[in-house]
PDB file of N, CA and C in Angstrom:
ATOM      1  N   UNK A   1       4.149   8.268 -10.118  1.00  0.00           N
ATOM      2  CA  UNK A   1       5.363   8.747  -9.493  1.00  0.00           C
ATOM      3  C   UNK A   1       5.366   8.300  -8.040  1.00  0.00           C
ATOM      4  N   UNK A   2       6.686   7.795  -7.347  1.00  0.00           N
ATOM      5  CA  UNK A   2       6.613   7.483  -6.295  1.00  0.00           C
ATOM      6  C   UNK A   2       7.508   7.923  -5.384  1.00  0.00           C
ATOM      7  N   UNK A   3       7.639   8.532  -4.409  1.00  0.00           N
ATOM      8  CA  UNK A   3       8.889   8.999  -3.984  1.00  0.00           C
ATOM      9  C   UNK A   3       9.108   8.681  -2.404  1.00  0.00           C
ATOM     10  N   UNK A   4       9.721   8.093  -1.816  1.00  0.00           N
ATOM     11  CA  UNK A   4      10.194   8.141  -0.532  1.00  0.00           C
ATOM     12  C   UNK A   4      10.653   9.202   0.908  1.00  0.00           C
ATOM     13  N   UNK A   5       9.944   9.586   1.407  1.00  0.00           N
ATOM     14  CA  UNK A   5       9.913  10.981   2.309  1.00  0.00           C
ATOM     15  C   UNK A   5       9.756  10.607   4.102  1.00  0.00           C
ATOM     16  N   UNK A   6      10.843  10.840   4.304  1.00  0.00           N
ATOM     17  CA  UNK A   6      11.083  10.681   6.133  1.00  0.00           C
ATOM     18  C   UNK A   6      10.230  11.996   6.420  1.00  0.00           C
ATOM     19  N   UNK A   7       9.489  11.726   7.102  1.00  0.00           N
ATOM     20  CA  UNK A   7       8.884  12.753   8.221  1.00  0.00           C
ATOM     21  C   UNK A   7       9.626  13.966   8.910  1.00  0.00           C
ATOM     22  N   UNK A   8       9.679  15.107   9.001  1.00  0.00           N
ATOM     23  CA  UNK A   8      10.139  15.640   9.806  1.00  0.00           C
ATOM     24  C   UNK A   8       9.651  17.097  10.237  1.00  0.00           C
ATOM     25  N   UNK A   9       8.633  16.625  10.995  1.00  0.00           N
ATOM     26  CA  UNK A   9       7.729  18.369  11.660  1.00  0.00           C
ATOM     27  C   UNK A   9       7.853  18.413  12.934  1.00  0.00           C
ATOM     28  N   UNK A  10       8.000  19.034  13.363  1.00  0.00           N
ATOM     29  CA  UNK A  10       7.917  19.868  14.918  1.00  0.00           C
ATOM     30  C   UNK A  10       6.833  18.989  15.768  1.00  0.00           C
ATOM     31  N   UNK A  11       5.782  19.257  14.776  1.00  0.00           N
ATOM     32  CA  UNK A  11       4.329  18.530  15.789  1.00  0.00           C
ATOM     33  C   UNK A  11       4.145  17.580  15.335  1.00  0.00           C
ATOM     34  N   UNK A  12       3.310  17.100  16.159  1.00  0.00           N
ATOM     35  CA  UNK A  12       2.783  15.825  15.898  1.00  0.00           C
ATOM     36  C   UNK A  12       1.809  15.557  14.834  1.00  0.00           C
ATOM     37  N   UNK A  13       1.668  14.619  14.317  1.00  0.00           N
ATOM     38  CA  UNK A  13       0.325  14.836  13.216  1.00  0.00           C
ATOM     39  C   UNK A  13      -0.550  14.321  13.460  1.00  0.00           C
ATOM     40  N   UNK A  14      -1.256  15.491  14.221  1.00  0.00           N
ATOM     41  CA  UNK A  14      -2.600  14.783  15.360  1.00  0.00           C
ATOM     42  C   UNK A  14      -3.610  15.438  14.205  1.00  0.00           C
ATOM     43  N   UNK A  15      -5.033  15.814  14.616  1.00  0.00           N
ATOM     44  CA  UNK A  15      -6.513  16.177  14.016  1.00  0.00           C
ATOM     45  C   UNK A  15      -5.888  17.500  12.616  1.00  0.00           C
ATOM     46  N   UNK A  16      -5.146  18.555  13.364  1.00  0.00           N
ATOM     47  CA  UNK A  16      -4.840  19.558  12.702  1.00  0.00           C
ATOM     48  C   UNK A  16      -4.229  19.640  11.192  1.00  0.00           C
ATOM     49  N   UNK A  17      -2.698  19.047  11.768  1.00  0.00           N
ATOM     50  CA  UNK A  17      -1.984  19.100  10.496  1.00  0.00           C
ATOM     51  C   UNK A  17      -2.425  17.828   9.710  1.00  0.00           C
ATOM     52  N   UNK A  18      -3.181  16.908   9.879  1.00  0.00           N
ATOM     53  CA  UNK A  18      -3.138  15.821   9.191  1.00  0.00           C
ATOM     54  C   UNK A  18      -4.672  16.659   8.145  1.00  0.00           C
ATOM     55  N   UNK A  19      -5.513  17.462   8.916  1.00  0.00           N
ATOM     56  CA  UNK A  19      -6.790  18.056   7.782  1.00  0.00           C
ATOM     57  C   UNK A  19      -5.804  18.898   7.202  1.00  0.00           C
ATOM     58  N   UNK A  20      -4.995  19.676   7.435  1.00  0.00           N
ATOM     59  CA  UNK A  20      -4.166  20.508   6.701  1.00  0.00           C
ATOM     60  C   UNK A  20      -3.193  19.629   5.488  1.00  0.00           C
ATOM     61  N   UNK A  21      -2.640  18.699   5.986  1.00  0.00           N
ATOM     62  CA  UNK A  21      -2.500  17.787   4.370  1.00  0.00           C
ATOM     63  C   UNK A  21      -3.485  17.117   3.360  1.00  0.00           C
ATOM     64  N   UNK A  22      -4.216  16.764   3.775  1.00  0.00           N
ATOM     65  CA  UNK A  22      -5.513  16.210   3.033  1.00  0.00           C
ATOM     66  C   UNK A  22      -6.316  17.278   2.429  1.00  0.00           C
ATOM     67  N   UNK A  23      -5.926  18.684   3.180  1.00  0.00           N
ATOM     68  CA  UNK A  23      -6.943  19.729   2.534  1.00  0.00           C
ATOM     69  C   UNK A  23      -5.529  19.983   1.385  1.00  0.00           C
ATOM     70  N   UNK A  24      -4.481  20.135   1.675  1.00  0.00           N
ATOM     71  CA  UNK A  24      -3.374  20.026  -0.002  1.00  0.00           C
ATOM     72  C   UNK A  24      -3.761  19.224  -0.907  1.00  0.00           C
ATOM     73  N   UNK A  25      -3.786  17.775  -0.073  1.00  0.00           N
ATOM     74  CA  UNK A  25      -3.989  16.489  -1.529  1.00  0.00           C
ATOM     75  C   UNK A  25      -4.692  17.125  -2.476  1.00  0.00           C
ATOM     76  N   UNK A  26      -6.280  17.421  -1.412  1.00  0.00           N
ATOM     77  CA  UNK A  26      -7.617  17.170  -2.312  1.00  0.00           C
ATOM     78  C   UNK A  26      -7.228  18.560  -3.222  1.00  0.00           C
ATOM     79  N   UNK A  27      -6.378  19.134  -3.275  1.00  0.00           N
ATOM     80  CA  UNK A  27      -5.748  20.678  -4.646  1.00  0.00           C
ATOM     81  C   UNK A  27      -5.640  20.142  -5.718  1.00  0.00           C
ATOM     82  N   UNK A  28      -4.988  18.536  -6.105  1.00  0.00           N
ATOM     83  CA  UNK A  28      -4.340  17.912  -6.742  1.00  0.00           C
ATOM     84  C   UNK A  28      -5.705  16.884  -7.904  1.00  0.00           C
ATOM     85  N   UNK A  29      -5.267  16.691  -8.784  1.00  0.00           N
ATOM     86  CA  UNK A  29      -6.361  16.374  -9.829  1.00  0.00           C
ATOM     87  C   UNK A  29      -5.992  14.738  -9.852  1.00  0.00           C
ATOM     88  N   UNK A  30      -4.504  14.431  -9.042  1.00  0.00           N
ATOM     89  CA  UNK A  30      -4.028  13.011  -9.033  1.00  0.00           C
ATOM     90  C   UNK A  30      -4.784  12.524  -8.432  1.00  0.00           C
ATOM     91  N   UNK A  31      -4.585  11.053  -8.534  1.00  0.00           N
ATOM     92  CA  UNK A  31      -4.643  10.147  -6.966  1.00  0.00           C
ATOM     93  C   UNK A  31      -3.270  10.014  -6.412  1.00  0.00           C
ATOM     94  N   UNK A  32      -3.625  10.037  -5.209  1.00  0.00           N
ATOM     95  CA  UNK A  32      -2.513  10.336  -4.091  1.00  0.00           C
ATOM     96  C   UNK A  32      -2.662   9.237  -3.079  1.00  0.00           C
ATOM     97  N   UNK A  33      -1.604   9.066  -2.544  1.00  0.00           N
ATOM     98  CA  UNK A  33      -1.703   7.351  -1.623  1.00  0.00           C
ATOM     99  C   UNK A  33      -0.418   7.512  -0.594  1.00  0.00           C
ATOM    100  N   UNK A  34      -0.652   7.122   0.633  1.00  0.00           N
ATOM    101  CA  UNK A  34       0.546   7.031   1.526  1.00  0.00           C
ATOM    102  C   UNK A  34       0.470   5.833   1.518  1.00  0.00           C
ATOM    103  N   UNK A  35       1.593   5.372   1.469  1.00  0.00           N
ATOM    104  CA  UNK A  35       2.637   4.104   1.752  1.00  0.00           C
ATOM    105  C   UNK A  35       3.434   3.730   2.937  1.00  0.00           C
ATOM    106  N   UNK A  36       2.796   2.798   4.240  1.00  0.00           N
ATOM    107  CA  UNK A  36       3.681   2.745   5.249  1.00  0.00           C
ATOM    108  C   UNK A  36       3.967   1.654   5.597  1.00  0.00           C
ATOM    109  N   UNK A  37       4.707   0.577   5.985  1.00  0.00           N
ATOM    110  CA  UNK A  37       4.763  -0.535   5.862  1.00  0.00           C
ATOM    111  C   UNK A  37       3.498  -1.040   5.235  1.00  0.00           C
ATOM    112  N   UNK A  38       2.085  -2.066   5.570  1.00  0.00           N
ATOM    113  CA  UNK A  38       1.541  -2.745   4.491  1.00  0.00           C
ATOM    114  C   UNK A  38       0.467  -2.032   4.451  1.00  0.00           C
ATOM    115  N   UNK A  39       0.308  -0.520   4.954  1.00  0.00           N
ATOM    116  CA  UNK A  39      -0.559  -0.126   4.967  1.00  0.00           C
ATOM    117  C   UNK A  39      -0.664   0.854   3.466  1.00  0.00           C
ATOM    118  N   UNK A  40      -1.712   1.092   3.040  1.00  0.00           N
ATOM    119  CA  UNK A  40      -1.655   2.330   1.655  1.00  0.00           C
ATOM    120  C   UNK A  40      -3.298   2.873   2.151  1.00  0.00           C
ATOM    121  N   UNK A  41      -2.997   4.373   2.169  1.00  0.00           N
ATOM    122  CA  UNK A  41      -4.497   4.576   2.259  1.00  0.00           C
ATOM    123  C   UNK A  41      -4.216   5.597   1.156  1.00  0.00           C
ATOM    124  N   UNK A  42      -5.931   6.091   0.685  1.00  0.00           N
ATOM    125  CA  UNK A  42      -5.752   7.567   0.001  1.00  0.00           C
ATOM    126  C   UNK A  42      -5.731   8.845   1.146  1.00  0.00           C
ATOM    127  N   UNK A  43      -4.585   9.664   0.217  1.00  0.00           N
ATOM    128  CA  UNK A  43      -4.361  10.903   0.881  1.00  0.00           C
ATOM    129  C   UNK A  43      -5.463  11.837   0.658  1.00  0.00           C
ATOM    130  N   UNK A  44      -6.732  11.735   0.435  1.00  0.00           N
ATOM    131  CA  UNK A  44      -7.549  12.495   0.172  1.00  0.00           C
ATOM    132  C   UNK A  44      -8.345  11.969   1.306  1.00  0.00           C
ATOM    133  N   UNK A  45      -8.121  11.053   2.407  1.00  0.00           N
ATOM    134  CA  UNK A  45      -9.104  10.708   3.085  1.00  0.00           C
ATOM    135  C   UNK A  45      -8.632  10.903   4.314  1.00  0.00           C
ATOM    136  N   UNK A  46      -9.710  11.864   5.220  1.00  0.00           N
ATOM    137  CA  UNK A  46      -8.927  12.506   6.567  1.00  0.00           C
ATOM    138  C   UNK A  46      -9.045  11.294   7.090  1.00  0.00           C
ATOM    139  N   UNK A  47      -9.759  10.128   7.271  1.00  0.00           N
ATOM    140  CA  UNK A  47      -9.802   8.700   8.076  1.00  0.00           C
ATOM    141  C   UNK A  47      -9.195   7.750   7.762  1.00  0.00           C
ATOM    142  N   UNK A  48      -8.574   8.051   7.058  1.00  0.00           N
ATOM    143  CA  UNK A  48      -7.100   7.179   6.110  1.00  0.00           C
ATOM    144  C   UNK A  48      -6.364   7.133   6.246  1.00  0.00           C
ATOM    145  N   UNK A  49      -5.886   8.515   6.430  1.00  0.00           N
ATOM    146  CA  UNK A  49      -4.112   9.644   6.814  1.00  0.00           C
ATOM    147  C   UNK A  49      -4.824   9.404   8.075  1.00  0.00           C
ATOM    148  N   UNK A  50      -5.895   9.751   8.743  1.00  0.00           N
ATOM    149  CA  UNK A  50      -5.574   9.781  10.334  1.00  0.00           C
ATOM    150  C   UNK A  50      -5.002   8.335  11.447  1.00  0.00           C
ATOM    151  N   UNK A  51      -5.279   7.049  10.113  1.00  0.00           N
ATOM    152  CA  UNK A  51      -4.869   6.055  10.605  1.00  0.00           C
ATOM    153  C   UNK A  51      -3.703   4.707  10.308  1.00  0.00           C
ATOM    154  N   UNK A  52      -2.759   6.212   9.697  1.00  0.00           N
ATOM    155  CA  UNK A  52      -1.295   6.268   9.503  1.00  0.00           C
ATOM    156  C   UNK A  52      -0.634   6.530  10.822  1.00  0.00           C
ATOM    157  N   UNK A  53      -0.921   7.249  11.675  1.00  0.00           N
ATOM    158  CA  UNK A  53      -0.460   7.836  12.860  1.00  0.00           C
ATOM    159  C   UNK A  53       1.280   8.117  12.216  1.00  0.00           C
ATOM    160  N   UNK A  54       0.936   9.158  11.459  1.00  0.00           N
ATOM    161  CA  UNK A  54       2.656   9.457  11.147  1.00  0.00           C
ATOM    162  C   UNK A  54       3.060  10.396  12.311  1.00  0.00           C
ATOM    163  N   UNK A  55       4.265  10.300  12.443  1.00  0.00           N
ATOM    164  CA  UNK A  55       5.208  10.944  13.007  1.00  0.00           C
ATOM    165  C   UNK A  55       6.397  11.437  12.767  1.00  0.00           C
ATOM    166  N   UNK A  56       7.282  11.983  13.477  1.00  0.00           N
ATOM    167  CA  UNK A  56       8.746  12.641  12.815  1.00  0.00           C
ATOM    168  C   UNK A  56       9.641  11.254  12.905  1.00  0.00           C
ATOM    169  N   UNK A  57      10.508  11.041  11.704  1.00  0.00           N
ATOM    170  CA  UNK A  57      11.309  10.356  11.635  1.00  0.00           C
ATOM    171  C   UNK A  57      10.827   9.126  10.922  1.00  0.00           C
ATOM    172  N   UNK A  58       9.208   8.492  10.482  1.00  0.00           N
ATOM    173  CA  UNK A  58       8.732   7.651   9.679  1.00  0.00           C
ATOM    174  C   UNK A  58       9.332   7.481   8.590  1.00  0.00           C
ATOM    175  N   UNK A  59       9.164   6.800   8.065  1.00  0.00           N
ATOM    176  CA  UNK A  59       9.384   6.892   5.994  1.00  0.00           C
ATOM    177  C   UNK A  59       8.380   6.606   5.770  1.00  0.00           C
ATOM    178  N   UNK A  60       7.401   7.596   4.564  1.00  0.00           N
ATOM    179  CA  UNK A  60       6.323   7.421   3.816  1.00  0.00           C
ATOM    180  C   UNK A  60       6.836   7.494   2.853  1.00  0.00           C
ATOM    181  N   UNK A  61       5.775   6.554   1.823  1.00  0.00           N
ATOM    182  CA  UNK A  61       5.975   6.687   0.184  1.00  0.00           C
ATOM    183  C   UNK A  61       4.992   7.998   0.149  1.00  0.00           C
ATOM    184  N   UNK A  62       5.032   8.233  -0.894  1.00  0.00           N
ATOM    185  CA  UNK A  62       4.007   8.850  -1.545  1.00  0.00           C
ATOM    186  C   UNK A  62       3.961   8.384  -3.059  1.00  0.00           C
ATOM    187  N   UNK A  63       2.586   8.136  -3.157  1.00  0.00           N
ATOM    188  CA  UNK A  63       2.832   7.020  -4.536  1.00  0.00           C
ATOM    189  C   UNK A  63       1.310   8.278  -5.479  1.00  0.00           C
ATOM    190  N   UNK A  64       1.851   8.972  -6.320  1.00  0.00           N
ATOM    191  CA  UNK A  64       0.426   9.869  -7.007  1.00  0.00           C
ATOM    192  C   UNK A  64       0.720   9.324  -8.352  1.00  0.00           C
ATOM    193  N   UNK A  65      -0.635   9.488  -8.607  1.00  0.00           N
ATOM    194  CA  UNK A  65      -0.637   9.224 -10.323  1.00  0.00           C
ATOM    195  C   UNK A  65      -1.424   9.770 -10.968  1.00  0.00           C
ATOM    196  N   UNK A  66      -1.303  10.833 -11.602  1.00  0.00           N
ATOM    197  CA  UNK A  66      -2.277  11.574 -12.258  1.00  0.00           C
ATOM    198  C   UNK A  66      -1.585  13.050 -13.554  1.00  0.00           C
ATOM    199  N   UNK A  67      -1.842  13.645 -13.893  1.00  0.00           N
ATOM    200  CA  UNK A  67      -1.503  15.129 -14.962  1.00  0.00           C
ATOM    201  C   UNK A  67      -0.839  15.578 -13.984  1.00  0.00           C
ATOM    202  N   UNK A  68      -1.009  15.780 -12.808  1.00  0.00           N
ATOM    203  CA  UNK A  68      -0.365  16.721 -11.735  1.00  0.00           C
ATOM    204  C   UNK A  68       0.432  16.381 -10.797  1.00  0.00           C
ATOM    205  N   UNK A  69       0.723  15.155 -10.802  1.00  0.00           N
ATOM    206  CA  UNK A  69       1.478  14.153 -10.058  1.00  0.00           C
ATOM    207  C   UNK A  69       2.985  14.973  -9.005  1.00  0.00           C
ATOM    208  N   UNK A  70       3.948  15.080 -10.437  1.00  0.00           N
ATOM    209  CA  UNK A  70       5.172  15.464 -10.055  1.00  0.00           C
ATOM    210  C   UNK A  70       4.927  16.886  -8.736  1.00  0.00           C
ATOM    211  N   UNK A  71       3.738  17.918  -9.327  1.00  0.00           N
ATOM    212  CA  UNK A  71       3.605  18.665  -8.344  1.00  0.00           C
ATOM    213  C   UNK A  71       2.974  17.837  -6.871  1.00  0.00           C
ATOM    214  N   UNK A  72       2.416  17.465  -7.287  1.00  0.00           N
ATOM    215  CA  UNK A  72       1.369  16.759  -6.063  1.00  0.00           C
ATOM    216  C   UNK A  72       2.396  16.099  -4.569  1.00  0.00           C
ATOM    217  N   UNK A  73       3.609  15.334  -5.556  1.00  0.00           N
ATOM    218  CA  UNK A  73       4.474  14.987  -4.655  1.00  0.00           C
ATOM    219  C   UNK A  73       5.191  15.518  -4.063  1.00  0.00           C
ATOM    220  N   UNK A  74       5.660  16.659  -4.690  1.00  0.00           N
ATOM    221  CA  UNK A  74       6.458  17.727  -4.529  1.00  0.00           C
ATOM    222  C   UNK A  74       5.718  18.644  -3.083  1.00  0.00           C
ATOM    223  N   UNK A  75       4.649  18.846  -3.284  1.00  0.00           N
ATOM    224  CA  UNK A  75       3.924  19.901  -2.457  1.00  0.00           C
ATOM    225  C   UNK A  75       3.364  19.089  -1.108  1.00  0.00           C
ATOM    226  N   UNK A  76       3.592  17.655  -1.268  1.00  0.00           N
ATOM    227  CA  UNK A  76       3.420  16.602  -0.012  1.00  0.00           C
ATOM    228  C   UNK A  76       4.688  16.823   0.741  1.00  0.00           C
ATOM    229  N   UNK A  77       5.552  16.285  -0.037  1.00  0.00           N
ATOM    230  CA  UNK A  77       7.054  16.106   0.639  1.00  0.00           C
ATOM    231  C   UNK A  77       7.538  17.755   1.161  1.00  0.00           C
ATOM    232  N   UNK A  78       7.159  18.822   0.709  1.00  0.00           N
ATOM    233  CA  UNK A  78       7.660  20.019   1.259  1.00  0.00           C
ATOM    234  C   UNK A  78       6.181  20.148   2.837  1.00  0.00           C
ATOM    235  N   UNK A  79       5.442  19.237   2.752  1.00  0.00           N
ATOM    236  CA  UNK A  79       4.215  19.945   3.577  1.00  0.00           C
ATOM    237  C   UNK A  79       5.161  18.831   4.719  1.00  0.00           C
ATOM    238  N   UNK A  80       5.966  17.753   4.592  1.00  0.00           N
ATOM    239  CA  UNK A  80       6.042  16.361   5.603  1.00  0.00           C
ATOM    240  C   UNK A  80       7.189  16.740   6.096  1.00  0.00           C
ATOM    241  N   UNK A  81       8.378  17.996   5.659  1.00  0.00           N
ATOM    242  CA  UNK A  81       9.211  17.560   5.670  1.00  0.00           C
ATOM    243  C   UNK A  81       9.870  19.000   6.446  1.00  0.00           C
ATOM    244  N   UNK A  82       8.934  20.378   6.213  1.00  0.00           N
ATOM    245  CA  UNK A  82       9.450  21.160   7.002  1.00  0.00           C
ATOM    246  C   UNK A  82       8.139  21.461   8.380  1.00  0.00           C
TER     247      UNK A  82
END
């Protein structure tokens, strides 16, 4: 499953919220992957996501594939987006 998700949080996604998404991924039984221009790292890796440097207003994919997927994306895009 792949879905397309603009950024949009208050803060920045410095040390904090970026362990606070990666501590969601790793909930998920998928594999999970951000997508930013040619970059793809796994979302299970705080040194991965930390060198996305996302911000508000980006477009990330989120590309999961696994039994749990549809949630997985679902519970990314609600963590990126409020």
């Amino acid at each position: 499953m792949r879905k397309e998700v603009t950024v949009n949080m208050s803060q920045s996604m410095e040390a904090t919220p970026i362990a606070h998404l990666v501590q969601l991924a790793n909930q998920f039984a998928s594999q999970i992957y951000f997508e930013m221009d040619t970059k793809k790292v796994n979302a299970k890796s705080i040194m991965g996501m930390m060198s996305l440097v996302l911000a508000s207003g980006m477009v990330v994919t989120i590309d999961a594939n696994g039994e749990d997927e549809i949630e997985a994306a679902a519970a990314l895009e609600k963590f990126l987006t409020e």
